[in-house]
N, C-alpha and C. Protein backbone atom coordinates (compact mmCIF):
# COMPACT_ATOMS: atom_id res chain seq x y z
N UNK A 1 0.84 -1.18 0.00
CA UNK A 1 0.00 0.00 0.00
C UNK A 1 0.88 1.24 0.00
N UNK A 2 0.47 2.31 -0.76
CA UNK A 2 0.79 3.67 -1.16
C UNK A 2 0.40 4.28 -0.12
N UNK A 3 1.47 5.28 0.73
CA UNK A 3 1.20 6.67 1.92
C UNK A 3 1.01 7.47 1.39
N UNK A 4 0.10 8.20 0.92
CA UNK A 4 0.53 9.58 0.75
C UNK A 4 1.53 10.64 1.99
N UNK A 5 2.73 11.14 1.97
CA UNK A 5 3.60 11.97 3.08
C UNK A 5 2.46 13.23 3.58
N UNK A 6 2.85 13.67 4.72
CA UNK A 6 2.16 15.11 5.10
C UNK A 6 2.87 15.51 5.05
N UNK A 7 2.88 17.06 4.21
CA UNK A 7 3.60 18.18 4.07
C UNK A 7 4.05 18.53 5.85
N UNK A 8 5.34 18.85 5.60
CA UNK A 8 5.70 19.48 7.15
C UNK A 8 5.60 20.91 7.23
N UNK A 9 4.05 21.23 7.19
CA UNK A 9 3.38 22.94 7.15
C UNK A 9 2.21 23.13 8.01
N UNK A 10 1.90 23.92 8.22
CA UNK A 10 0.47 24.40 9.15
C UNK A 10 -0.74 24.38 7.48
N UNK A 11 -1.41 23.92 7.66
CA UNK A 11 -2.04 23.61 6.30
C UNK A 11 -3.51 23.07 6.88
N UNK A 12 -4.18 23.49 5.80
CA UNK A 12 -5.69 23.26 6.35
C UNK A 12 -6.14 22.05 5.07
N UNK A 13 -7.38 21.58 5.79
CA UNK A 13 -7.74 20.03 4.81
C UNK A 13 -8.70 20.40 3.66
N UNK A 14 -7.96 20.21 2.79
CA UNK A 14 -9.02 20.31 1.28
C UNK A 14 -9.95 19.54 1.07
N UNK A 15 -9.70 18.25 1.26
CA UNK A 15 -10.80 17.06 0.85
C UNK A 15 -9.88 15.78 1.87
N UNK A 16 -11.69 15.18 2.14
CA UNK A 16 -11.50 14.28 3.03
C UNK A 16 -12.14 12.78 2.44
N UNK A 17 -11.75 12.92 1.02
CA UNK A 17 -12.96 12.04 -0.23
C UNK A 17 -12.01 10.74 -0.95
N UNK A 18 -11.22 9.95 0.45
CA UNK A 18 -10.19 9.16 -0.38
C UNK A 18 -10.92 8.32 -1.18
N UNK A 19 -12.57 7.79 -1.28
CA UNK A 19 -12.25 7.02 -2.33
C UNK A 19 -12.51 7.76 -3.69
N UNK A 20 -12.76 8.91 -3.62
CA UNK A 20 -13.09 9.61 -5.08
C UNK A 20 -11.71 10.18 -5.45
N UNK A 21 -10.46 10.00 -4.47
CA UNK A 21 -9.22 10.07 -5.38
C UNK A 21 -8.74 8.48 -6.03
N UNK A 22 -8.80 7.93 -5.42
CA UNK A 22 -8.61 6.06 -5.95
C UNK A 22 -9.66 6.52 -7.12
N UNK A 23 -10.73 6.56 -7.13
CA UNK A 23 -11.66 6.19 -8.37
C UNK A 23 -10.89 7.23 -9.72
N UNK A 24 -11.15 8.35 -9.23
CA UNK A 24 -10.35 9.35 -9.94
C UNK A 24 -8.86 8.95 -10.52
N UNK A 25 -7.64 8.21 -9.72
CA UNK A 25 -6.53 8.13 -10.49
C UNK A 25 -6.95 6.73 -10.74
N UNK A 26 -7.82 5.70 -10.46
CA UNK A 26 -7.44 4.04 -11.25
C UNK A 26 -6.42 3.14 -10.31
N UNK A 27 -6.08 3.64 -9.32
CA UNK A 27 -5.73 3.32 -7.96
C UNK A 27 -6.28 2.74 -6.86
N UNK A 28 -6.37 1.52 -6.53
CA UNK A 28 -6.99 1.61 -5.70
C UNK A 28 -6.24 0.92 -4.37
N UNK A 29 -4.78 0.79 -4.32
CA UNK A 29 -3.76 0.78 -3.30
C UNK A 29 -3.12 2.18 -2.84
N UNK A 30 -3.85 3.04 -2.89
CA UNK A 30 -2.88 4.22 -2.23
C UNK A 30 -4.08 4.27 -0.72
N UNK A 31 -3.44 5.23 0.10
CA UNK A 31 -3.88 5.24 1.10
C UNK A 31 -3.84 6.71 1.58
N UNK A 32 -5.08 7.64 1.43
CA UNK A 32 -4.83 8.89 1.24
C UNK A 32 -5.62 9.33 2.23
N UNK A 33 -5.81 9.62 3.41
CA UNK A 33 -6.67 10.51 4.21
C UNK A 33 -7.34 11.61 4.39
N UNK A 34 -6.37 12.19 3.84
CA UNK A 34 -6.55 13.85 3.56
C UNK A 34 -5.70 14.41 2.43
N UNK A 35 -6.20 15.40 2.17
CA UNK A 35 -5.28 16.25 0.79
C UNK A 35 -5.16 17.40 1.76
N UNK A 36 -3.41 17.82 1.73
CA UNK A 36 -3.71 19.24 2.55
C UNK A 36 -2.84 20.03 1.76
N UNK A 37 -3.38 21.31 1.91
CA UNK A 37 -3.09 22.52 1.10
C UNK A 37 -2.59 23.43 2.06
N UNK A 38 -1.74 24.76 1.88
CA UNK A 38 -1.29 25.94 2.01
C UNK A 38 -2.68 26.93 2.43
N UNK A 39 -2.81 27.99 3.44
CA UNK A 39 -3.86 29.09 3.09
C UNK A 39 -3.69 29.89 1.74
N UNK A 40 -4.90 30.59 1.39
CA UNK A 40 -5.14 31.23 0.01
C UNK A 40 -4.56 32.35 0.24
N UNK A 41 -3.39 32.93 0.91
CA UNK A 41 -3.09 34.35 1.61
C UNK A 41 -1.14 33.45 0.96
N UNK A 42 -0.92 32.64 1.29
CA UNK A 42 0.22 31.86 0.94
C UNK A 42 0.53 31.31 -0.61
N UNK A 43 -1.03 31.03 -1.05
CA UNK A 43 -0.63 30.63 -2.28
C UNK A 43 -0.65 31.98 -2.87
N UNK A 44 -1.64 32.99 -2.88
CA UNK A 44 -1.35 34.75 -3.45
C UNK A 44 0.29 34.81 -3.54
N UNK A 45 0.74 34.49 -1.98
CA UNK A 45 1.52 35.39 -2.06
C UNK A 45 2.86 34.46 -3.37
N UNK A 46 2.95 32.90 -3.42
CA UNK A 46 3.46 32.51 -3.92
C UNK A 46 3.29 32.61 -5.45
N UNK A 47 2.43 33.04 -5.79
CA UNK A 47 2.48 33.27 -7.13
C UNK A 47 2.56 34.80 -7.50
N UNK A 48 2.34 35.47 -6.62
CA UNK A 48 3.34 37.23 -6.81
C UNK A 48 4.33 36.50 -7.16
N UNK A 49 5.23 35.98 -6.54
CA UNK A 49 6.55 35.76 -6.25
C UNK A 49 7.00 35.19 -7.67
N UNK A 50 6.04 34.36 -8.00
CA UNK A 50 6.30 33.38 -9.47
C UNK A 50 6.57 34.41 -10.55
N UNK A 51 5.25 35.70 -10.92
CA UNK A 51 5.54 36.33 -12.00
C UNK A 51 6.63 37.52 -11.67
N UNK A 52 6.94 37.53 -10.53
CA UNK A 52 7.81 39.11 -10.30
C UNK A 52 8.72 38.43 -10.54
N UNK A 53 9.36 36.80 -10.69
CA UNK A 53 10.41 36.51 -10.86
C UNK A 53 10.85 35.80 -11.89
N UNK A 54 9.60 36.02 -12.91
CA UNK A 54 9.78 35.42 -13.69
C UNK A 54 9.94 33.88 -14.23
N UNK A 55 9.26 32.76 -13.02
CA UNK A 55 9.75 31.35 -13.03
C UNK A 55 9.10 30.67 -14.10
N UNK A 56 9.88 29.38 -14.41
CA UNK A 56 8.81 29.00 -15.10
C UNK A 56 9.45 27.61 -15.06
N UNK A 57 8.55 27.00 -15.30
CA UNK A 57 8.66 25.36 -14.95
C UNK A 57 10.17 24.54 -16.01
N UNK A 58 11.10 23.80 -15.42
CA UNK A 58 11.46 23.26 -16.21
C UNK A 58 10.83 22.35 -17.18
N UNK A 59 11.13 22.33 -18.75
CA UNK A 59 10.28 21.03 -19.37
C UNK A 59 11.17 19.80 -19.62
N UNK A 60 10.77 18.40 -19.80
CA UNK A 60 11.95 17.50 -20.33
C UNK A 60 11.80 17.25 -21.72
N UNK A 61 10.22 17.08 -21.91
CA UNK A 61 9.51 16.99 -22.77
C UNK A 61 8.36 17.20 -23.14
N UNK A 62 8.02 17.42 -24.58
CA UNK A 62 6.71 17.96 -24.88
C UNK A 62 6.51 16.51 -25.89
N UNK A 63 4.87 16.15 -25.61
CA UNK A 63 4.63 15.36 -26.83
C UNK A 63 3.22 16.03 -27.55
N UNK A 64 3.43 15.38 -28.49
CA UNK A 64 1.74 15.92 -29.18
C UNK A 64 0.76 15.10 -28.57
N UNK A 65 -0.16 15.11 -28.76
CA UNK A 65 -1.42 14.70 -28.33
C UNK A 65 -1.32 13.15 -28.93
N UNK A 66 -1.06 12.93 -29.95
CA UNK A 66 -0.93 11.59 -30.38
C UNK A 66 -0.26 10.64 -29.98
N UNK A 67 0.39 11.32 -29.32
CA UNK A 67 2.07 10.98 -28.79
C UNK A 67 1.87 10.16 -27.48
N UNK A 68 0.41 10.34 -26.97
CA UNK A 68 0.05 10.50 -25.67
C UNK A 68 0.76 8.48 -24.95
N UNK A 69 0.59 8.21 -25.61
CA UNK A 69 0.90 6.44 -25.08
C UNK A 69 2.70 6.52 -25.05
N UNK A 70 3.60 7.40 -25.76
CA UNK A 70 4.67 7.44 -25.63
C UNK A 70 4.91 8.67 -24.32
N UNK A 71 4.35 9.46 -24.37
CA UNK A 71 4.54 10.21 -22.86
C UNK A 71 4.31 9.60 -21.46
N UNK A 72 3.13 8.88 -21.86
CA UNK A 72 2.47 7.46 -20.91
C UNK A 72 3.55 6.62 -19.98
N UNK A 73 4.60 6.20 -21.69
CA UNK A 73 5.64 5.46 -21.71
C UNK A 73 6.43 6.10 -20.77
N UNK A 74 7.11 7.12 -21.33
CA UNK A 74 8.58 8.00 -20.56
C UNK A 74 8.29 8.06 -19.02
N UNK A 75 6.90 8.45 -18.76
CA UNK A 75 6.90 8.62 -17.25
C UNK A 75 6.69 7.61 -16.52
N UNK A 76 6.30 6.29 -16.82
CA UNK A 76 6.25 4.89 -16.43
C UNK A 76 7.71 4.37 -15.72
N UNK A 77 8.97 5.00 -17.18
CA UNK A 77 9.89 4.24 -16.84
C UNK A 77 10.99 5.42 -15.99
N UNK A 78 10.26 6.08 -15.39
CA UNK A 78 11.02 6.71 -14.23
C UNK A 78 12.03 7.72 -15.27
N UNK A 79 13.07 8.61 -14.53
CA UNK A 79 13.93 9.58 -14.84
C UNK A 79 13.90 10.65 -15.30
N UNK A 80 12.40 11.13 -15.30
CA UNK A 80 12.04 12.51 -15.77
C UNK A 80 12.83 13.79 -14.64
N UNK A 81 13.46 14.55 -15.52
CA UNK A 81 13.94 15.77 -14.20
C UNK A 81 12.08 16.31 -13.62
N UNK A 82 11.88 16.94 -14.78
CA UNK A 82 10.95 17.94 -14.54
C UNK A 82 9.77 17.19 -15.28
N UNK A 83 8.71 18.18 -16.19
CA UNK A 83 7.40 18.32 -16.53
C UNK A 83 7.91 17.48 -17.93
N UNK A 84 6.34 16.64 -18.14
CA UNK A 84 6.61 16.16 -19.36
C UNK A 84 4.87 16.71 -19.91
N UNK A 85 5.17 17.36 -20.97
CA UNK A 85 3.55 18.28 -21.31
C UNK A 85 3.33 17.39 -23.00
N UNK A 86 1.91 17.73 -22.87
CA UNK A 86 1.73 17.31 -23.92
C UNK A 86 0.57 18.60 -24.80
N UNK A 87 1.31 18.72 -25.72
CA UNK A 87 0.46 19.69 -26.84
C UNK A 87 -0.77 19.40 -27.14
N UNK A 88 -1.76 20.05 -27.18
CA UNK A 88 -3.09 19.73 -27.36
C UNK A 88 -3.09 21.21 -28.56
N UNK A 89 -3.43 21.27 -29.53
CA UNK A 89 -4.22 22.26 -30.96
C UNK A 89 -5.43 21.85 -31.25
């Protein structure tokens, strides 16, 4: 069985709906209690922070939409640094 970790933060509970995350990811060995989030005063302030500084996500890869069973692939077999996106037109 899958833990989900608790963030080590003062954080309030978003959802208390573990089996509508199992149904939702196709999972049904994780073991999720709670989803906890940041206050909305923390995430503001973290995304000031994002555009005043200009961040932006590393990518490893982009696939097309067709592509989608080979992106499937790459993240299956582990070693992604960052984001693997897929193009949708």
């Amino acid at each position: 069985m899958l833990r989900v970790r608790r963030p080590p933060c003062n954080s309030a509970i978003a959802s208390a709906v573990p089996h509508l995350v199992s149904e939702r990811s196709g999972r049904q060995d994780i073991d999720h209690p709670f989803i906890r989030v940041g206050s909305r005063a923390d995430f503001e302030d973290m995304n000031r922070a994002i555009v005043a500084n200009r961040i932006r996500p590393v990518i490893d890869e982009v696939f097309e939409l067709e592509q989608l069973a080979s992106a499937l692939q790459v993240l299956s077999q582990g070693g992604v640094f960052s984001k693997v996106g897929i193009r949708i037109r």
